[in-house]
C-alpha atoms as a PDB file:
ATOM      1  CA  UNK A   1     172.252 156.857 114.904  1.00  0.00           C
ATOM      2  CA  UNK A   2     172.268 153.315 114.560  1.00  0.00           C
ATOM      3  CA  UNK A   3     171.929 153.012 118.149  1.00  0.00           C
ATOM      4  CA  UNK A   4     168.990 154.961 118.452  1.00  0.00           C
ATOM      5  CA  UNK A   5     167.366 152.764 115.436  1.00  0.00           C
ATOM      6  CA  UNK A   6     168.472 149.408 117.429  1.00  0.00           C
ATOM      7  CA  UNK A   7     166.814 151.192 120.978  1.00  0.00           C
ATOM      8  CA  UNK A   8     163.567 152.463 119.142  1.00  0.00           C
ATOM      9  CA  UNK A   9     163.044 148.854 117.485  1.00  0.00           C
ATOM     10  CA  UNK A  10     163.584 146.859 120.915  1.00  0.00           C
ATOM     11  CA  UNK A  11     161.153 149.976 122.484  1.00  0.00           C
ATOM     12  CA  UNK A  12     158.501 148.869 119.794  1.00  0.00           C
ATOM     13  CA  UNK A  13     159.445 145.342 120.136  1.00  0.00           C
ATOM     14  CA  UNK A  14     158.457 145.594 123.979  1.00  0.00           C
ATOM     15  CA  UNK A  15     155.453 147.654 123.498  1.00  0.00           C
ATOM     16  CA  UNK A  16     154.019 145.339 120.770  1.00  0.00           C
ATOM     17  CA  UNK A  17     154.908 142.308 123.329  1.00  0.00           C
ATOM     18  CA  UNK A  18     153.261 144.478 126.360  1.00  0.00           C
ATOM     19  CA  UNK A  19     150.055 145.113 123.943  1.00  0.00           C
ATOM     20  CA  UNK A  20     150.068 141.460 123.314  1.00  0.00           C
ATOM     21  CA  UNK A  21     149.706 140.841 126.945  1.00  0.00           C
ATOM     22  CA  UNK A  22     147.355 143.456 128.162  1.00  0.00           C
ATOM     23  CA  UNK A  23     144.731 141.976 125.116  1.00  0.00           C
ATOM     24  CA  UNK A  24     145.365 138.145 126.691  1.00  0.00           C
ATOM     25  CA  UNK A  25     144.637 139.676 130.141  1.00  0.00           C
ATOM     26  CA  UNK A  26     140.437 138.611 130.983  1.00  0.00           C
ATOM     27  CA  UNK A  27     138.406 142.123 130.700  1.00  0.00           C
ATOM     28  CA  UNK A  28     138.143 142.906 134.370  1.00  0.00           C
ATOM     29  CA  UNK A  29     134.703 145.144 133.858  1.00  0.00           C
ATOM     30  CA  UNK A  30     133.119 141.673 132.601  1.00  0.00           C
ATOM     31  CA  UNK A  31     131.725 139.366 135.027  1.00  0.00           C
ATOM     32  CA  UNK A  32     133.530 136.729 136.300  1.00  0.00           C
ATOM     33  CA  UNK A  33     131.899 133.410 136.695  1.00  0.00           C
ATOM     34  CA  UNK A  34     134.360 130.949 138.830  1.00  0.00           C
ATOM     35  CA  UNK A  35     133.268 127.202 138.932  1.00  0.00           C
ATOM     36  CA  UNK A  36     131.285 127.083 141.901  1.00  0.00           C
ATOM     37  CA  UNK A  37     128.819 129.662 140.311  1.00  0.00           C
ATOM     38  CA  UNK A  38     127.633 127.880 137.840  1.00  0.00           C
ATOM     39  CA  UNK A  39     127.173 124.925 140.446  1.00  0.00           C
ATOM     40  CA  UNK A  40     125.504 127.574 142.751  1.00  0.00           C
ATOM     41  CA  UNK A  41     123.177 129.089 139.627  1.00  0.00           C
ATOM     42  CA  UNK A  42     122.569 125.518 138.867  1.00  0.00           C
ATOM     43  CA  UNK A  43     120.853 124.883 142.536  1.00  0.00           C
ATOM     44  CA  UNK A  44     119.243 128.152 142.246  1.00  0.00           C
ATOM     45  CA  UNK A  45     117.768 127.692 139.901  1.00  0.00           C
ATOM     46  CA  UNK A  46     116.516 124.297 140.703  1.00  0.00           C
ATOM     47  CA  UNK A  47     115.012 125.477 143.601  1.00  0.00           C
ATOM     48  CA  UNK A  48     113.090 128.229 141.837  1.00  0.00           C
ATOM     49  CA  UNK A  49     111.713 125.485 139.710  1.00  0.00           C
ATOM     50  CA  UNK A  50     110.703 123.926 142.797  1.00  0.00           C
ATOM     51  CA  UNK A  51     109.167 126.841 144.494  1.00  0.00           C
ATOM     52  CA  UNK A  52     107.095 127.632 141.185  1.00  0.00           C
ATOM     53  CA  UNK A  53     105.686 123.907 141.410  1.00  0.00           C
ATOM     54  CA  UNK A  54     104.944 124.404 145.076  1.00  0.00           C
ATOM     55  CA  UNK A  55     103.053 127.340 144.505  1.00  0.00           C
ATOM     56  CA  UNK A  56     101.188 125.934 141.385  1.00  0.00           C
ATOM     57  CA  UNK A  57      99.991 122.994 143.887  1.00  0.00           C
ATOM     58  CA  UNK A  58      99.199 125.078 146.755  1.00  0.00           C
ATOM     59  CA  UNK A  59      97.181 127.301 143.985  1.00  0.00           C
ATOM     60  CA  UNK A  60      94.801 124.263 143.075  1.00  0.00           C
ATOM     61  CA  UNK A  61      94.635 123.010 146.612  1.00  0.00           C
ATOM     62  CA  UNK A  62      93.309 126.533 147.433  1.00  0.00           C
ATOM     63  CA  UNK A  63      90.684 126.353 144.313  1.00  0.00           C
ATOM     64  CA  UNK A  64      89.694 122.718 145.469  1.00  0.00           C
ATOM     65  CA  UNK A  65      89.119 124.372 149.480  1.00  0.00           C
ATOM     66  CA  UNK A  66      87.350 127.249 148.377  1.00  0.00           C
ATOM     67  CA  UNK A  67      85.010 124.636 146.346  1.00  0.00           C
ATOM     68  CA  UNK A  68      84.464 122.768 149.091  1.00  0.00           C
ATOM     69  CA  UNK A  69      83.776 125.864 151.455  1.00  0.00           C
ATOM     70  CA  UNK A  70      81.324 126.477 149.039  1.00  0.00           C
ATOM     71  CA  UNK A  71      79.997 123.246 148.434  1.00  0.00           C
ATOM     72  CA  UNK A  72      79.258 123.039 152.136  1.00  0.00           C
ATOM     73  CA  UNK A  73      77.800 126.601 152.694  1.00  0.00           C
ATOM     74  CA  UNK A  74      74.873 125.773 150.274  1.00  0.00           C
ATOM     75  CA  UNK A  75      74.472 122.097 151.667  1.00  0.00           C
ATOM     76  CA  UNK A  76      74.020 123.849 155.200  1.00  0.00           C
ATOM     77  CA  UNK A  77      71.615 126.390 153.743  1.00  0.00           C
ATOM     78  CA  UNK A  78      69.755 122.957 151.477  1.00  0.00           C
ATOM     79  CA  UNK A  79      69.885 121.411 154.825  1.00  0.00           C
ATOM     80  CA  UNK A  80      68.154 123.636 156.269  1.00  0.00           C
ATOM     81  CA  UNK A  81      65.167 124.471 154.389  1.00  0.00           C
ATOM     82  CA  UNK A  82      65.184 120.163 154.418  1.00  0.00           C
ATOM     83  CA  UNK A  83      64.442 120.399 158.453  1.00  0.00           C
ATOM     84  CA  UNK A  84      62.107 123.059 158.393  1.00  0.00           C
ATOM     85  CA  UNK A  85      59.990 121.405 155.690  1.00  0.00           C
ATOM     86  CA  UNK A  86      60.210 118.427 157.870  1.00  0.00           C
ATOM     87  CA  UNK A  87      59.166 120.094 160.846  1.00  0.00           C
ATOM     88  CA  UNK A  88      55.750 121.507 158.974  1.00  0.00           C
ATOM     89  CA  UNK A  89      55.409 118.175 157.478  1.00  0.00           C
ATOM     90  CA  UNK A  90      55.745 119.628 154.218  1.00  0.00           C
ATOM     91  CA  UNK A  91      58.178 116.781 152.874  1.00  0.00           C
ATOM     92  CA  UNK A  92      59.330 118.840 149.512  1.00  0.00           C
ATOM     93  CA  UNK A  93      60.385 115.834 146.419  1.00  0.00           C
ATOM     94  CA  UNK A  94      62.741 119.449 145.360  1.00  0.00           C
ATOM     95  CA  UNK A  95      64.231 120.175 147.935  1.00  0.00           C
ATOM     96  CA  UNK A  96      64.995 116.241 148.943  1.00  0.00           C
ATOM     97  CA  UNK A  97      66.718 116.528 145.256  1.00  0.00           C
ATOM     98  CA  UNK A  98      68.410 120.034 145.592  1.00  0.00           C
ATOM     99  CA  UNK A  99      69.901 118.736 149.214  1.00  0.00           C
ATOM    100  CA  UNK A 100      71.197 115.097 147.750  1.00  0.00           C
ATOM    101  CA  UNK A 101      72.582 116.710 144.758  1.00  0.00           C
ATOM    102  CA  UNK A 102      74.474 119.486 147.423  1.00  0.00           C
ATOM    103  CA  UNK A 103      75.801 116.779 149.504  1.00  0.00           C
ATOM    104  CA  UNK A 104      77.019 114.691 146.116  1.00  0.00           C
ATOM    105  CA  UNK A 105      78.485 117.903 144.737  1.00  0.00           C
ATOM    106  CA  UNK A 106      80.368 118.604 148.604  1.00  0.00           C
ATOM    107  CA  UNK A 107      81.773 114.905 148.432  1.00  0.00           C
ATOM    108  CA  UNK A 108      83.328 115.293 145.079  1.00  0.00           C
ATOM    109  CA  UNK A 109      84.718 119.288 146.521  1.00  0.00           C
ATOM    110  CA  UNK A 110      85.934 117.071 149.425  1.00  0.00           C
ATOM    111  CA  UNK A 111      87.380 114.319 147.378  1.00  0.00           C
ATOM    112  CA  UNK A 112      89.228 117.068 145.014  1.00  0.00           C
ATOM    113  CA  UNK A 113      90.796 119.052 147.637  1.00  0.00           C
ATOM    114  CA  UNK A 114      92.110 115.787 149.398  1.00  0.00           C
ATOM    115  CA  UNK A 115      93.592 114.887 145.661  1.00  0.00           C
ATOM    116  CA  UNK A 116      95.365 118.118 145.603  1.00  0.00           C
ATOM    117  CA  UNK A 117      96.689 117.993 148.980  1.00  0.00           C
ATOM    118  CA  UNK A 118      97.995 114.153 148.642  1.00  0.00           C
ATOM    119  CA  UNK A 119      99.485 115.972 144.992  1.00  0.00           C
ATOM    120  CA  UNK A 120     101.464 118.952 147.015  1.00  0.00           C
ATOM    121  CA  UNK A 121     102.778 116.367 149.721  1.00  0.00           C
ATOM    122  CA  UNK A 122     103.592 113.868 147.323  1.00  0.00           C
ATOM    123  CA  UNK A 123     105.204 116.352 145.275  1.00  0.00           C
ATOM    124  CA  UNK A 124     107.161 118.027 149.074  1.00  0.00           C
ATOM    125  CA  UNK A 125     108.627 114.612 149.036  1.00  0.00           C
ATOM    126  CA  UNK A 126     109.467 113.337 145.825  1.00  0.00           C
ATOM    127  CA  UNK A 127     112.657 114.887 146.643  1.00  0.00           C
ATOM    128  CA  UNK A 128     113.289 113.851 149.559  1.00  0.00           C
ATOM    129  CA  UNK A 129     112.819 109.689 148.475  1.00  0.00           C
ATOM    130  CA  UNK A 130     114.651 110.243 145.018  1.00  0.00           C
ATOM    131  CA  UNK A 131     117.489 108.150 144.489  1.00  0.00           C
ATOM    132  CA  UNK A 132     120.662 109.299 145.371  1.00  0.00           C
ATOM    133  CA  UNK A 133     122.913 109.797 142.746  1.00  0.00           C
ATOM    134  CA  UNK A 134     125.859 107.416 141.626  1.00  0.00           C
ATOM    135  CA  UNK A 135     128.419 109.563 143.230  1.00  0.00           C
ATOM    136  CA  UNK A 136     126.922 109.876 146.600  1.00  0.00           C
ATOM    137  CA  UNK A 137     125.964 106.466 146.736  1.00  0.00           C
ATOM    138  CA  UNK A 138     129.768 105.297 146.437  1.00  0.00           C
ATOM    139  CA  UNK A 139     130.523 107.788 148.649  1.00  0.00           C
ATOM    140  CA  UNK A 140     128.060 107.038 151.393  1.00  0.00           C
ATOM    141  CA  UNK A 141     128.544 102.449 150.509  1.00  0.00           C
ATOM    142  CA  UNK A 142     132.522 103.443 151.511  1.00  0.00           C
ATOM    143  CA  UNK A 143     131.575 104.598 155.001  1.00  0.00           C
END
């Protein structure tokens, strides 16, 4: 009997190691995440950020056009009634007004839409002229 005590203690001896084991083992239904993800998740999402910025500019550069589009539709239509007034020599003070405030209000449209696009290319390139980091620059001043 006593060796059936001794062979049923080292049994639950090795089972209690094995359990031991198998709970120290990583769950393999959860996720793994090696190194280089986190790098990769890391550039991911930087780029997203980037993308939302991009499209943020490009959304007030498209406001700023489509001001100036209009802008310039009415000065063409103020510009018009201008040359036929001239042409009956009806010189209208209101309509001389109306058609220098149009052409003020299409130079500021023009002015803000070249704003926005100097903002979106500026903001293309900032990454482009950053400063490289420490550890490329040592890299890079050893070559």
């Amino acid at each position: 009997m006593s060796d059936i005590d001794d062979l049923q203690r080292r049994l639950n001896a090795a089972l209690d190691r094995i359990g031991r084991g198998i709970a120290a083992l990583p769950d393999a239904s959860a996720p793994q995440n090696p190194p280089e993800d986190s790098g990769l998740q890391a550039k991911s999402d930087a780029l997203e950020a980037q993308v939302a910025e991009q499209k943020t500019a490009l959304a007030e550069m498209n406001r700023e056009m489509n001001r100036l589009r209009k802008s310039n539709a009415q000065l063409r239509e103020i510009t018009q009634s201008l040359r036929t007034a001239n042409e009956s020599f009806l010189g209208d003070a209101d309509t001389i007004d109306t058609a220098l405030k149009m052409e003020l209000e299409a130079l500021r449209a023009s002015h803000a839409a070249a704003e926005a696009e100097v903002r979106a290319v500026m903001d293309a390139l900032a990454p482009l002229i950053a400063p490289a980091p420490a550890t490329q620059r040592s890299q890079t001043e050893d070559v």
